[in-house]
C-alpha atoms as a PDB file:
ATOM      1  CA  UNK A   1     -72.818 121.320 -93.044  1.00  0.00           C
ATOM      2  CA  UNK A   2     -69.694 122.704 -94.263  1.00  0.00           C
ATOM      3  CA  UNK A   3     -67.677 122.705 -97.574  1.00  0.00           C
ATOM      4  CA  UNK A   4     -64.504 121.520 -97.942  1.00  0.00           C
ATOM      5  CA  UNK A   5     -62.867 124.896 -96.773  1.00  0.00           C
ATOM      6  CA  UNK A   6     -64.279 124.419 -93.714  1.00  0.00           C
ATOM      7  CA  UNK A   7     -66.401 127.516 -94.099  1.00  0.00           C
ATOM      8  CA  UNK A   8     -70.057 127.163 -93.588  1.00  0.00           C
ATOM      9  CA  UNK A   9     -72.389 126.543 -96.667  1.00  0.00           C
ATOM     10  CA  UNK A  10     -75.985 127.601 -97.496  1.00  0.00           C
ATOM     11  CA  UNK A  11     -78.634 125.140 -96.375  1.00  0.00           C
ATOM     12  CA  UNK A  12     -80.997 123.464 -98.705  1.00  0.00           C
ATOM     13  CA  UNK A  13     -83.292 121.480 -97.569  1.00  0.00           C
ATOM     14  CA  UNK A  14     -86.569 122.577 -96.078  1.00  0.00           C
ATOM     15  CA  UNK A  15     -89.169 120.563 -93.849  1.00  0.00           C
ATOM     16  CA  UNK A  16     -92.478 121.627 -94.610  1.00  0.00           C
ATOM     17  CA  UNK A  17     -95.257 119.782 -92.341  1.00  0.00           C
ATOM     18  CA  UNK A  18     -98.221 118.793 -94.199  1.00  0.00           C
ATOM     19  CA  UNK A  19    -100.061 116.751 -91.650  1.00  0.00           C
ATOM     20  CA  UNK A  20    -102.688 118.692 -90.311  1.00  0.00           C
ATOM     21  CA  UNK A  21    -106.879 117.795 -90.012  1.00  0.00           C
ATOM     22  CA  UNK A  22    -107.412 121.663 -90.678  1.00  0.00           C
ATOM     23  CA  UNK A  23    -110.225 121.453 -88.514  1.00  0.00           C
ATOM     24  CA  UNK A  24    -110.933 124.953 -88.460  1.00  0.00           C
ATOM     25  CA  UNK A  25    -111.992 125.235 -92.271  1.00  0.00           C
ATOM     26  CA  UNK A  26    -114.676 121.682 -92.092  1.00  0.00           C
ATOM     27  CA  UNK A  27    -116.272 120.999 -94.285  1.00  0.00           C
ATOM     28  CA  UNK A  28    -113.991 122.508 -96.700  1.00  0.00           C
ATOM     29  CA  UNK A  29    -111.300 120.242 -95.894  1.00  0.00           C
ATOM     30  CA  UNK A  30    -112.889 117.141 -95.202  1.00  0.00           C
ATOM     31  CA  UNK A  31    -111.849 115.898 -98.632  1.00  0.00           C
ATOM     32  CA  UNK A  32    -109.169 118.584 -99.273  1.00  0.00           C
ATOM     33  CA  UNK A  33    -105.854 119.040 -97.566  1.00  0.00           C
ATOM     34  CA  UNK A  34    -106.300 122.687 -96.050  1.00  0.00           C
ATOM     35  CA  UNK A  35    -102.690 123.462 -97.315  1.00  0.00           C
ATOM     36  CA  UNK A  36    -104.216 122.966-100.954  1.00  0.00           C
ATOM     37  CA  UNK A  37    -107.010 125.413-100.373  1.00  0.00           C
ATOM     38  CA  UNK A  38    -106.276 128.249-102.909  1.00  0.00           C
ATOM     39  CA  UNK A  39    -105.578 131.549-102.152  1.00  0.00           C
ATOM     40  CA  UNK A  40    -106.778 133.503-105.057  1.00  0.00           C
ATOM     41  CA  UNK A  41    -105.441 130.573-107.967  1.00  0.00           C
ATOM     42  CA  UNK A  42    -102.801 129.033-106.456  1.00  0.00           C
ATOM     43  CA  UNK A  43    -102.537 126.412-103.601  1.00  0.00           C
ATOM     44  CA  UNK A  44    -101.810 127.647-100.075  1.00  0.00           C
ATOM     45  CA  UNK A  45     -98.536 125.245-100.118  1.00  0.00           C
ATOM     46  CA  UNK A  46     -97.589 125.962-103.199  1.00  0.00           C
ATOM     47  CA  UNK A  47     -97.017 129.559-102.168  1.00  0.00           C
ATOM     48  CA  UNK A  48     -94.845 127.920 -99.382  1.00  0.00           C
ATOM     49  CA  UNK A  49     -92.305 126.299-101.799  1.00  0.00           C
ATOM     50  CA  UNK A  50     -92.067 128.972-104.259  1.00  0.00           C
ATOM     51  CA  UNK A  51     -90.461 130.707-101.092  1.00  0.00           C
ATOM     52  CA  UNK A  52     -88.349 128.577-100.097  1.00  0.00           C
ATOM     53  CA  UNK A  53     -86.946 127.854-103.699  1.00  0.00           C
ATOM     54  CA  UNK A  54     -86.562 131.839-103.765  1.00  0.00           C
ATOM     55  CA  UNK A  55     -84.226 131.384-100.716  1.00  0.00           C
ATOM     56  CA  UNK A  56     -82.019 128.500-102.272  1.00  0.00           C
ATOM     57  CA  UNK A  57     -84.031 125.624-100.735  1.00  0.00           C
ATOM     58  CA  UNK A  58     -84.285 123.513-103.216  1.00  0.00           C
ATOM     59  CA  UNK A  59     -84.820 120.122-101.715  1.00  0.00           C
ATOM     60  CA  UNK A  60     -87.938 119.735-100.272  1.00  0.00           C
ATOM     61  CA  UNK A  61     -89.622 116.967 -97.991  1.00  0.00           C
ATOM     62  CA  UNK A  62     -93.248 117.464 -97.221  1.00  0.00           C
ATOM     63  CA  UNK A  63     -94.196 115.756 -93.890  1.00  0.00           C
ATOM     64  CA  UNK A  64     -97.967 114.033 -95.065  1.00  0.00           C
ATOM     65  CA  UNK A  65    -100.586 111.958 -93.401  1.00  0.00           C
ATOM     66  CA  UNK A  66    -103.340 110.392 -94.469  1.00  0.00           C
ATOM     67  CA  UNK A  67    -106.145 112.298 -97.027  1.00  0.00           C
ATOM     68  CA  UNK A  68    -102.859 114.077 -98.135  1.00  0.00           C
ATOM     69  CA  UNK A  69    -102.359 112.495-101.739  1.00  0.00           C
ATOM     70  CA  UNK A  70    -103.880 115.527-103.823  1.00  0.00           C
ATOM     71  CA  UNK A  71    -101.003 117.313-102.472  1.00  0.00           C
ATOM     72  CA  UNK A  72     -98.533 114.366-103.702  1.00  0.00           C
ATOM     73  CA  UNK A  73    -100.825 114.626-107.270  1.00  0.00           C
ATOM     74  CA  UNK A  74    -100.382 118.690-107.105  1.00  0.00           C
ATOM     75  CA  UNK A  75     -96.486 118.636-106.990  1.00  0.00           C
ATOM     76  CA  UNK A  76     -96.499 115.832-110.002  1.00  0.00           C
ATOM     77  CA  UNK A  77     -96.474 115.676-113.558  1.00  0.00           C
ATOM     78  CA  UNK A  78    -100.062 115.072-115.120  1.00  0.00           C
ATOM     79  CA  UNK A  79     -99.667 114.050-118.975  1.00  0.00           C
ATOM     80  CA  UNK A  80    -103.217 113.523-120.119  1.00  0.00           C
ATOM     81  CA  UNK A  81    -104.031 117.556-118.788  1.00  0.00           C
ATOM     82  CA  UNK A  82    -100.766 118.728-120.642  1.00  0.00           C
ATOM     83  CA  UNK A  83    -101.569 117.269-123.777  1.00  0.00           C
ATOM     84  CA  UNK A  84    -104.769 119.144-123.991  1.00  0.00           C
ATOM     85  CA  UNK A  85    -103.531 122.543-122.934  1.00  0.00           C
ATOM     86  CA  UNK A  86    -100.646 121.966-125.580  1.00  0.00           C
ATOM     87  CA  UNK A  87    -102.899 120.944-127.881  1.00  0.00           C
ATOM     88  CA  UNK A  88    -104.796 123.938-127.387  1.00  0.00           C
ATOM     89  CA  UNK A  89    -101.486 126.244-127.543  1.00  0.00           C
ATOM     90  CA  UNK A  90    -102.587 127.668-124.032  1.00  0.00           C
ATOM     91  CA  UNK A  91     -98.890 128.219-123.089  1.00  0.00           C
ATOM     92  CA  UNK A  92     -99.911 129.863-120.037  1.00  0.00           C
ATOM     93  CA  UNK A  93    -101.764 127.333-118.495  1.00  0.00           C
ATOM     94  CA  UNK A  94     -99.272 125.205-119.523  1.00  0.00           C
ATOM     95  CA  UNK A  95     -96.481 126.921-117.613  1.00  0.00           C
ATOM     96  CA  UNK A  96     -98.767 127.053-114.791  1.00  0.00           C
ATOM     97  CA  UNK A  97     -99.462 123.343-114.595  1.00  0.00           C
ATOM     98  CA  UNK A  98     -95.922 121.794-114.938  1.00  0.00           C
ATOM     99  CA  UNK A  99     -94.199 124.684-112.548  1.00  0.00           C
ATOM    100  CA  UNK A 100     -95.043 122.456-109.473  1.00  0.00           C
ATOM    101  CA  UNK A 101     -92.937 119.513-110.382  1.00  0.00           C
ATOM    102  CA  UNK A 102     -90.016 121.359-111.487  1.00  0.00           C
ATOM    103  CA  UNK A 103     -89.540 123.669-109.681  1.00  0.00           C
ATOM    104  CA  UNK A 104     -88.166 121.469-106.552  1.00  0.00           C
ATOM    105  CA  UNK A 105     -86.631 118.362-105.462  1.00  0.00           C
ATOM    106  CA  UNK A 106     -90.134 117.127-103.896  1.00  0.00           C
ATOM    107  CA  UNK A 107     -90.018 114.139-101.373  1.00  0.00           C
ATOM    108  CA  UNK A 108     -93.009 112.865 -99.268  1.00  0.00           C
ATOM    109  CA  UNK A 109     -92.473 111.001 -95.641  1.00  0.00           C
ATOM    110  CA  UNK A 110     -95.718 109.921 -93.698  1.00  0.00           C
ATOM    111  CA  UNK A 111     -96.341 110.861 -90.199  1.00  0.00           C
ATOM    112  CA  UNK A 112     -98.101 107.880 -89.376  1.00  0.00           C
ATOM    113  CA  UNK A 113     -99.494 109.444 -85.743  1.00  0.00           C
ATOM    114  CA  UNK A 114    -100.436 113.205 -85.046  1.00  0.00           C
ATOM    115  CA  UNK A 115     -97.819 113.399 -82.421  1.00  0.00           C
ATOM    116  CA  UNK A 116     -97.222 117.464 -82.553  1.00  0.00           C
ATOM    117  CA  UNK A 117     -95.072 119.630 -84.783  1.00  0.00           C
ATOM    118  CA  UNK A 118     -91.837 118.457 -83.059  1.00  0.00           C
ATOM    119  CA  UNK A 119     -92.931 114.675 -84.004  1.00  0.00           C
ATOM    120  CA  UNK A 120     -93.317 115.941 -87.378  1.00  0.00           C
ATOM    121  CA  UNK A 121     -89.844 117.402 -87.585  1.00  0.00           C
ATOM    122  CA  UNK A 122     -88.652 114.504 -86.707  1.00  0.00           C
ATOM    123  CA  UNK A 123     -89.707 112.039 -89.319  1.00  0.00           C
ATOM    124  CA  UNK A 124     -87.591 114.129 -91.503  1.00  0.00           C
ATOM    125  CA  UNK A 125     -84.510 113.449 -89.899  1.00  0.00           C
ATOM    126  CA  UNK A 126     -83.634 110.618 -91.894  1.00  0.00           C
ATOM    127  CA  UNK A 127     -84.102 112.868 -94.890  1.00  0.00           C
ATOM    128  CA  UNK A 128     -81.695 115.870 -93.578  1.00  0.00           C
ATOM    129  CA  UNK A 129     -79.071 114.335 -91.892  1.00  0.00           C
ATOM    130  CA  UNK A 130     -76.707 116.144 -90.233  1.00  0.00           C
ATOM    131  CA  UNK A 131     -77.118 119.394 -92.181  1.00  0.00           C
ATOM    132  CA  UNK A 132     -78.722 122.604 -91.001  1.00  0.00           C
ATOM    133  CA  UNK A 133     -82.255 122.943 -92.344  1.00  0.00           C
ATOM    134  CA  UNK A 134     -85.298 125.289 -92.521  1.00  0.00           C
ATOM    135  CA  UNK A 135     -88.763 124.355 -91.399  1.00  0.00           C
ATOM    136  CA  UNK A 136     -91.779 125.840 -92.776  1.00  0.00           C
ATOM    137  CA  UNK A 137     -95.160 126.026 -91.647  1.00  0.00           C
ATOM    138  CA  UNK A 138     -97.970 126.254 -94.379  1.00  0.00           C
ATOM    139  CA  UNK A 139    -100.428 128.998 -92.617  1.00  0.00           C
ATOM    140  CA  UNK A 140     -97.980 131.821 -92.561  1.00  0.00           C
ATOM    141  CA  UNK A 141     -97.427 133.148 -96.275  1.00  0.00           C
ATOM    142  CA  UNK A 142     -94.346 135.928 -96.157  1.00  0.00           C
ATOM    143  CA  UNK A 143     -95.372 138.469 -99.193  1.00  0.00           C
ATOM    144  CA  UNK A 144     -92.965 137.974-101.855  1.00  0.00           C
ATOM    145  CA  UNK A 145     -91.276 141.487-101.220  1.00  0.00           C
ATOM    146  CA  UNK A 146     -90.338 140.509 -97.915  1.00  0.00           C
ATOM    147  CA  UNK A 147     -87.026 138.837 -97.595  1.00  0.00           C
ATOM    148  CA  UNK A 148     -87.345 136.803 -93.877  1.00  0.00           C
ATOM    149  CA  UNK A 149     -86.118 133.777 -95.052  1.00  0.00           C
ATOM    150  CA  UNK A 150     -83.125 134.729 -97.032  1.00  0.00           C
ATOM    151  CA  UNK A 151     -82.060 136.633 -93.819  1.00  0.00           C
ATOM    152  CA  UNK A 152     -82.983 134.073 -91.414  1.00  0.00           C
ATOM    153  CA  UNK A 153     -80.266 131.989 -93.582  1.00  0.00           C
ATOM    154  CA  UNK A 154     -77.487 135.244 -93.358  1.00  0.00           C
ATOM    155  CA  UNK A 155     -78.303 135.058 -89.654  1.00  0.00           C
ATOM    156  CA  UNK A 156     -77.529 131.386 -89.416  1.00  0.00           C
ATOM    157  CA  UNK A 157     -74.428 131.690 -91.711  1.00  0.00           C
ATOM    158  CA  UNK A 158     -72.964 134.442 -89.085  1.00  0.00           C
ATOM    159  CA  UNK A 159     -73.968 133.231 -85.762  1.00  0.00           C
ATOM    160  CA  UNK A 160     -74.261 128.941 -86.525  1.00  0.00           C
ATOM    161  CA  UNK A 161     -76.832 128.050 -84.206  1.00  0.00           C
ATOM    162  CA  UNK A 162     -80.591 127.956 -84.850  1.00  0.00           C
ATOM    163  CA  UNK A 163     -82.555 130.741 -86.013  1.00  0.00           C
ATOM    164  CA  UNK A 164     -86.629 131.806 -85.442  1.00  0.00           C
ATOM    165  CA  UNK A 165     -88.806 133.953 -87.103  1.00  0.00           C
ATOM    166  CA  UNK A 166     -90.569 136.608 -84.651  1.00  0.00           C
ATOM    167  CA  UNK A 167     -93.156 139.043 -84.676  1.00  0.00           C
ATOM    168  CA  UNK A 168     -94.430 141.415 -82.138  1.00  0.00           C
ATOM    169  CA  UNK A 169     -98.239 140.243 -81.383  1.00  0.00           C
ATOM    170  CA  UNK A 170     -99.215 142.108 -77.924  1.00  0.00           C
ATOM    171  CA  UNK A 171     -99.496 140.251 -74.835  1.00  0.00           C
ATOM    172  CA  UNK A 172    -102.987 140.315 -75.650  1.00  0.00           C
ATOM    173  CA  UNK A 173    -102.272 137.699 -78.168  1.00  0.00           C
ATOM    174  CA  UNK A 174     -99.363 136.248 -77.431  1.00  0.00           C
ATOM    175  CA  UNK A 175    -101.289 133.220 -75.932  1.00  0.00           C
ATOM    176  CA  UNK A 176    -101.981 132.084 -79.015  1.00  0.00           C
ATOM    177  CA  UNK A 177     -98.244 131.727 -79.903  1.00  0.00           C
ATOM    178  CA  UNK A 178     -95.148 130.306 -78.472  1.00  0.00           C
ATOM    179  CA  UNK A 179     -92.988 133.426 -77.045  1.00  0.00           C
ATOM    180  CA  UNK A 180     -89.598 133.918 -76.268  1.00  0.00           C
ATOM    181  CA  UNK A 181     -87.058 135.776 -73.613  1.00  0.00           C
ATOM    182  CA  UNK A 182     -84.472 137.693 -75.573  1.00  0.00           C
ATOM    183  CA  UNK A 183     -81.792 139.569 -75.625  1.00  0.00           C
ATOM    184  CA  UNK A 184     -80.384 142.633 -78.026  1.00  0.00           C
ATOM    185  CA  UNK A 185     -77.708 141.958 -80.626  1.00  0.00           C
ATOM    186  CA  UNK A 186     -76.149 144.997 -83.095  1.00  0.00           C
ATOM    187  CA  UNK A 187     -78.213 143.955 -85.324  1.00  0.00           C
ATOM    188  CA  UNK A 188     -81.247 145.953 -85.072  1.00  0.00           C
ATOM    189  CA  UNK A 189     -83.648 143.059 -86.223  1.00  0.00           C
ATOM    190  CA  UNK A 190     -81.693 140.395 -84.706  1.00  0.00           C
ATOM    191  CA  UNK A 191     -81.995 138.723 -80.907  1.00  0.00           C
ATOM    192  CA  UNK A 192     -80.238 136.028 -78.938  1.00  0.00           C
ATOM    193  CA  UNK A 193     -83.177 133.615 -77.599  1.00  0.00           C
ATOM    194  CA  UNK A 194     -82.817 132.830 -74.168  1.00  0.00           C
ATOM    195  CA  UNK A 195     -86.043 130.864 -73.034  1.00  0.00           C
ATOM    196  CA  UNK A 196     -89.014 129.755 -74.687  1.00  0.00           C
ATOM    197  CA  UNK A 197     -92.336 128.957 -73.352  1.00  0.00           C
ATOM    198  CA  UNK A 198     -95.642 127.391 -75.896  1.00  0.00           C
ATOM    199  CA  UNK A 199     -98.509 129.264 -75.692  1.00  0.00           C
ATOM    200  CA  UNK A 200     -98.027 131.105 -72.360  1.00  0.00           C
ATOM    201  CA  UNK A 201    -101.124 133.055 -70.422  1.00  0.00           C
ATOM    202  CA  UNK A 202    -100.269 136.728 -70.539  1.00  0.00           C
ATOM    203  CA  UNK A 203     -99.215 137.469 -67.475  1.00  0.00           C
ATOM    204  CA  UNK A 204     -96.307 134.767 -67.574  1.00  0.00           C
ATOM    205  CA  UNK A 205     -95.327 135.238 -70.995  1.00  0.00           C
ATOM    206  CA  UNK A 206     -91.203 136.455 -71.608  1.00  0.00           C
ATOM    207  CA  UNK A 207     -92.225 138.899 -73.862  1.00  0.00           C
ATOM    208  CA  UNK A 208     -94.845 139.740 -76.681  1.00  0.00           C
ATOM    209  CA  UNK A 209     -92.603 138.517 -79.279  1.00  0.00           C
ATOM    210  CA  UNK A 210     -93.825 135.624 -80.575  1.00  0.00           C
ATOM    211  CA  UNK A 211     -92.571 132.681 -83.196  1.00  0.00           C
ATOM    212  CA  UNK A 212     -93.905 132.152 -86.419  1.00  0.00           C
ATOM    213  CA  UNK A 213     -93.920 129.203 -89.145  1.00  0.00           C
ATOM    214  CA  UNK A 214     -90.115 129.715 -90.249  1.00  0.00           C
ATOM    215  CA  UNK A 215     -87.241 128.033 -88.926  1.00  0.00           C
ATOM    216  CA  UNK A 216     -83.702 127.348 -89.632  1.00  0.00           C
ATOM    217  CA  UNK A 217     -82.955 124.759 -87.322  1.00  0.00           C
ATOM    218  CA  UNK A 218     -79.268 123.169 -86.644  1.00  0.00           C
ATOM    219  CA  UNK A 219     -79.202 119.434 -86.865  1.00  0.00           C
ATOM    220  CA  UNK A 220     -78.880 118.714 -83.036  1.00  0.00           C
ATOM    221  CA  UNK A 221     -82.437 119.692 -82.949  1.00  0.00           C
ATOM    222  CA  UNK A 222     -83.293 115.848 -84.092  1.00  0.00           C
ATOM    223  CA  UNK A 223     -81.438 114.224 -80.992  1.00  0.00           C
ATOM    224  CA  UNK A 224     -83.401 116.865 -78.615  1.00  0.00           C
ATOM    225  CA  UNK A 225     -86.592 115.875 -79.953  1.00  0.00           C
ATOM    226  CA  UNK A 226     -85.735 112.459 -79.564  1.00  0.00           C
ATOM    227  CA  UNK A 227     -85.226 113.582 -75.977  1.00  0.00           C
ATOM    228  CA  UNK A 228     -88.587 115.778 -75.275  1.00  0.00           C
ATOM    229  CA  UNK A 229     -91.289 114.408 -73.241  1.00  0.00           C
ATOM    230  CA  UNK A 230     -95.208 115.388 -74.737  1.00  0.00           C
ATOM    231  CA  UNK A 231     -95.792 119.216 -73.876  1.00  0.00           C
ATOM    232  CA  UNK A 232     -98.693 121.353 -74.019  1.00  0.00           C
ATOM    233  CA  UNK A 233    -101.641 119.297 -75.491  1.00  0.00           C
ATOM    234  CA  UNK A 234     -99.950 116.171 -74.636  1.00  0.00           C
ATOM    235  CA  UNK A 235     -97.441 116.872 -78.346  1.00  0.00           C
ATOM    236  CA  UNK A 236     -94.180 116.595 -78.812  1.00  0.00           C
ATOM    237  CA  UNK A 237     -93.316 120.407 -78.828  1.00  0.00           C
ATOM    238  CA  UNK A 238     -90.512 121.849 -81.517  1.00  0.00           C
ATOM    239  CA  UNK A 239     -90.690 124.883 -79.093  1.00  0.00           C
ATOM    240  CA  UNK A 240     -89.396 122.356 -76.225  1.00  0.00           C
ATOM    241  CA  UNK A 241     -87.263 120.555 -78.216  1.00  0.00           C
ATOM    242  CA  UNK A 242     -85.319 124.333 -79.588  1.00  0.00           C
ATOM    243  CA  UNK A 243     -85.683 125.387 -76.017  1.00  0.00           C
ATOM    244  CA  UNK A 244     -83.581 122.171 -74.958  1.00  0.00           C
ATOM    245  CA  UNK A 245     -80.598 123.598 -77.504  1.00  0.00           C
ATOM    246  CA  UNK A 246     -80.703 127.317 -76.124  1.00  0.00           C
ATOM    247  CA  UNK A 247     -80.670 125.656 -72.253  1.00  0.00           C
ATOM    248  CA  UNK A 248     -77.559 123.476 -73.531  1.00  0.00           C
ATOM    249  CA  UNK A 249     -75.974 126.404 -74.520  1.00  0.00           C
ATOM    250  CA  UNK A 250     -76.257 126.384 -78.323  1.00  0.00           C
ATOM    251  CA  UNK A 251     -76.844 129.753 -80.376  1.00  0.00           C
ATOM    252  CA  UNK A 252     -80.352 130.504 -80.642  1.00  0.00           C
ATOM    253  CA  UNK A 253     -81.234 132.932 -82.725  1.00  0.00           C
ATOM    254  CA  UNK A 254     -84.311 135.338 -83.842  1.00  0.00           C
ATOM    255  CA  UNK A 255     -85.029 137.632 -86.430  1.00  0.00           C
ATOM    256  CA  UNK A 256     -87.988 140.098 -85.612  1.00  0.00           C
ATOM    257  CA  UNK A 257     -90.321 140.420 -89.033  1.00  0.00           C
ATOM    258  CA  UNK A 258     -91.845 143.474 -89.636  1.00  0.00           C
ATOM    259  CA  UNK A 259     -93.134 142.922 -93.122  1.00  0.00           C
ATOM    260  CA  UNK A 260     -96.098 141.543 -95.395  1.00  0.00           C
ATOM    261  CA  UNK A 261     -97.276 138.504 -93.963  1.00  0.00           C
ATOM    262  CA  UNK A 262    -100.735 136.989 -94.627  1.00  0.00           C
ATOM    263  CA  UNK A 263    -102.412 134.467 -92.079  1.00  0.00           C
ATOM    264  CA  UNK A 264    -103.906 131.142 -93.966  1.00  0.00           C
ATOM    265  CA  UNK A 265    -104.848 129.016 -91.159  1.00  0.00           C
ATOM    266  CA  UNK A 266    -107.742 130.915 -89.895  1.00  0.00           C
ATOM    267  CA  UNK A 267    -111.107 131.699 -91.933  1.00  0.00           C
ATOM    268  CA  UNK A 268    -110.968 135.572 -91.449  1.00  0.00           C
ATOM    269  CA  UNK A 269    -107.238 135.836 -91.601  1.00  0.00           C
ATOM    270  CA  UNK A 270    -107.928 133.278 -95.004  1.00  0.00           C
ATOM    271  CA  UNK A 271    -109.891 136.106 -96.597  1.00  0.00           C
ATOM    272  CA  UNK A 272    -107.938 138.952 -95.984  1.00  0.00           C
ATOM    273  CA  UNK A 273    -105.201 137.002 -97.478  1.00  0.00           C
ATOM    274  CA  UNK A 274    -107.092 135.995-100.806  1.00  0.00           C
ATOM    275  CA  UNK A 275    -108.436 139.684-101.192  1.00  0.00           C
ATOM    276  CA  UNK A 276    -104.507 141.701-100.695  1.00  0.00           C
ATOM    277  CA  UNK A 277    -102.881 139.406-103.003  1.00  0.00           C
ATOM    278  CA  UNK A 278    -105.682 139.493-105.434  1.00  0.00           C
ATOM    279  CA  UNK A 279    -105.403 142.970-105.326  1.00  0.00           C
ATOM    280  CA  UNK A 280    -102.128 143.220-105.651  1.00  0.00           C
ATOM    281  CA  UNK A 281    -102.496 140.995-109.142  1.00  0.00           C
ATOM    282  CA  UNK A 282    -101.666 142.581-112.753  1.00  0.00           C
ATOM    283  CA  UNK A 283    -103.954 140.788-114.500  1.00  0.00           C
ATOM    284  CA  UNK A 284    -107.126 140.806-111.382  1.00  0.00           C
ATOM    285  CA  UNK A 285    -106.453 143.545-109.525  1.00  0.00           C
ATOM    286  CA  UNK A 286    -107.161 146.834-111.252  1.00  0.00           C
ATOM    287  CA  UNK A 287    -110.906 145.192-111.677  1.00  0.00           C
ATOM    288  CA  UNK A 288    -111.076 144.059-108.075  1.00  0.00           C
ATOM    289  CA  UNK A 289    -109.958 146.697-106.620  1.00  0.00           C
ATOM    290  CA  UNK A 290    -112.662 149.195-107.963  1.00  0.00           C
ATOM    291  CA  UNK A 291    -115.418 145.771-107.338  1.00  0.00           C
ATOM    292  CA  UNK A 292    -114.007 146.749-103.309  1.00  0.00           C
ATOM    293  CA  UNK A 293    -114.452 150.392-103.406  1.00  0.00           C
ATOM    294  CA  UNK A 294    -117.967 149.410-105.199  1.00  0.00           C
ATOM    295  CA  UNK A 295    -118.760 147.323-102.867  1.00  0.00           C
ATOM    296  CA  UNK A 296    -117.507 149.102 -99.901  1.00  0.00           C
ATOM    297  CA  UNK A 297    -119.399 151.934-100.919  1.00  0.00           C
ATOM    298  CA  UNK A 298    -122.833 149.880-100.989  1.00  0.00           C
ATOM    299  CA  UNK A 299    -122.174 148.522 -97.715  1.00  0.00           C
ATOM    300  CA  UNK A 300    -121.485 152.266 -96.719  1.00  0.00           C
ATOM    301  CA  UNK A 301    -124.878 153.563 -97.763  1.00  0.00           C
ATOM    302  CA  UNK A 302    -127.113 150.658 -96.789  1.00  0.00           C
ATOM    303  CA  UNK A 303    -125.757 151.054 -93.020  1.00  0.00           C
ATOM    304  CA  UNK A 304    -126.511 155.133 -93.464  1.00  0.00           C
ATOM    305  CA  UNK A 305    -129.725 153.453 -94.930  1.00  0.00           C
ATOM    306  CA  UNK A 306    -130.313 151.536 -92.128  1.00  0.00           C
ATOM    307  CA  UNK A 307    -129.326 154.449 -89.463  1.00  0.00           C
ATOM    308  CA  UNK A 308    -131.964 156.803 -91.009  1.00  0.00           C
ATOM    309  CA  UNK A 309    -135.134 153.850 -90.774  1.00  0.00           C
ATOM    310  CA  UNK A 310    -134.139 153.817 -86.925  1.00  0.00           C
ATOM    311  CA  UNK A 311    -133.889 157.499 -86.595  1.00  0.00           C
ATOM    312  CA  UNK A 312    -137.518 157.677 -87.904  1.00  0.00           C
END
């Protein structure tokens, strides 16, 4: 996308997949779209969009599948609940309620079959056109003080190209990820992607760095998917489909993360993330934080407790 200058303008659209069966928290989200779990008071995805709106993106299209209309009924208007908390002059609440459906351009496109993340990117393509776009995936939440996606957008800006978000996970881990080969830049934080391989055993991986949910993808990305056989798990792989573009000899970009960022798509990860940001609240966490040190302590002295009744 460029303006009439010719000079390269900001994107603003974002593709945030909304899909998922989020298996992994059942029962939990047999009835309830994982992405609207909360994390303290606030919906998982609705941290997601607050980001992105942050970052300039202000047109949004949420890839959805079926069980997904509380999100659709999250990001809307709802009159009847208004009325009462204006009746009540609860401002706050107020505020709170109608943020969600202003604070974006919000559009919905169903993914009729679970076909893979790439398959999911790719029902959006109507939506984007040929523009350069982010991606978003709802379990990584970046802490608000941490800037990745406003300089995953400078990178794009200087370089063109597509752009990932990395972070250094071990090789111990990095099985659980899709890596990638790199290459230095100047830029300290900044790398020129070279390969990329889904979820690769240890010993072949390119490196330990490895990609998470954010990406500012360049439009040829669509006519690669369109392109890319089913990968690992038998999906339609956006790893594949970027690692078609750096193989054609496109810019490939990635920015290595070393901030805040809090894991929502697994149950222990989940936790953490609901106790540092509640923590981290004005109005919860001076009172939670001395629950934790409480709490912490009494877990302290019943194991000492426990230690002394097997010492007897």
């Amino acid at each position: 996308m460029t303006q009439a200058s010719g000079t390269p303008s900001r994107p603003h659209k974002v593709v945030i997949p909304v899909a998922g069966l989020g298996t992994r928290f059942l029962p939990a989200t047999k009835a309830v779209p994982k992405e609207m779990l909360p994390v303290v008071d606030t919906p998982a995805l609705q941290y997601i969009v607050e980001e992105a709106v942050r970052a300039g993106l202000t047109e949004v299209v949420m890839v959805t599948g079926r069980n997904k209309s509380a999100i659709e009924d999250h990001f809307d208007r709802v009159p009847e609940l208004e009325a009462v908390l204006e009746k009540k002059g609860d401002r706050v609440r107020l505020t709170a309620v109608r943020r969600p459906s202003e604070m974006a351009d919000i559009h919905f496109v169903r993914q009729g079959e679970a076909r893979g993340l790439g398959h999911a990117v790719l029902c959006a393509a109507s939506y984007v056109g040929d523009e350069v776009f982010a991606v978003m995936l709802g379990d990584d939440l970046i802490d608000t003080r941490d800037l990745l996606l406003e300089r995953m957008l400078e990178v794009q800006l200087q370089h063109g190209g597509s752009v990932l978000a990395l972070l250094e996970v071990g090789l111990e881990n990095i099985d659980k990820y899709g890596a990638v080969a790199v290459q230095p830049t100047k830029a300290e934080d900044v790398v020129r992607i070279t390969d990329l391989v889904e979820k690769p055993p240890s010993a072949q991986a390119p490196s330990s760095l490895a990609i998470i949910g954010r990406y500012v993808l360049a439009p040829e990305i669509f006519a690669a998917l369109r392109d890319t056989p089913p990968g690992a798990g038998g999906e339609i792989q956006l790893t594949d489909g970027i690692k078609a573009l750096a193989t054609a000899g496109l810019p490939v970009h990635g920015v290595v993360f070393t901030g805040r960022r809090y894991d929502t798509g697994d149950r222990l990860d989940y936790l953490k993330a609901v106790v540092r940001l509640a923590v981290e609240r004005d109005d919860l966490g001076p009172a939670f934080r001395d629950f934790l040190v409480e709490f912490t302590g009494d877990l302290t002295r019943g194991d000492s407790a426990v230690a002394e009744r097997s010492n007897d």
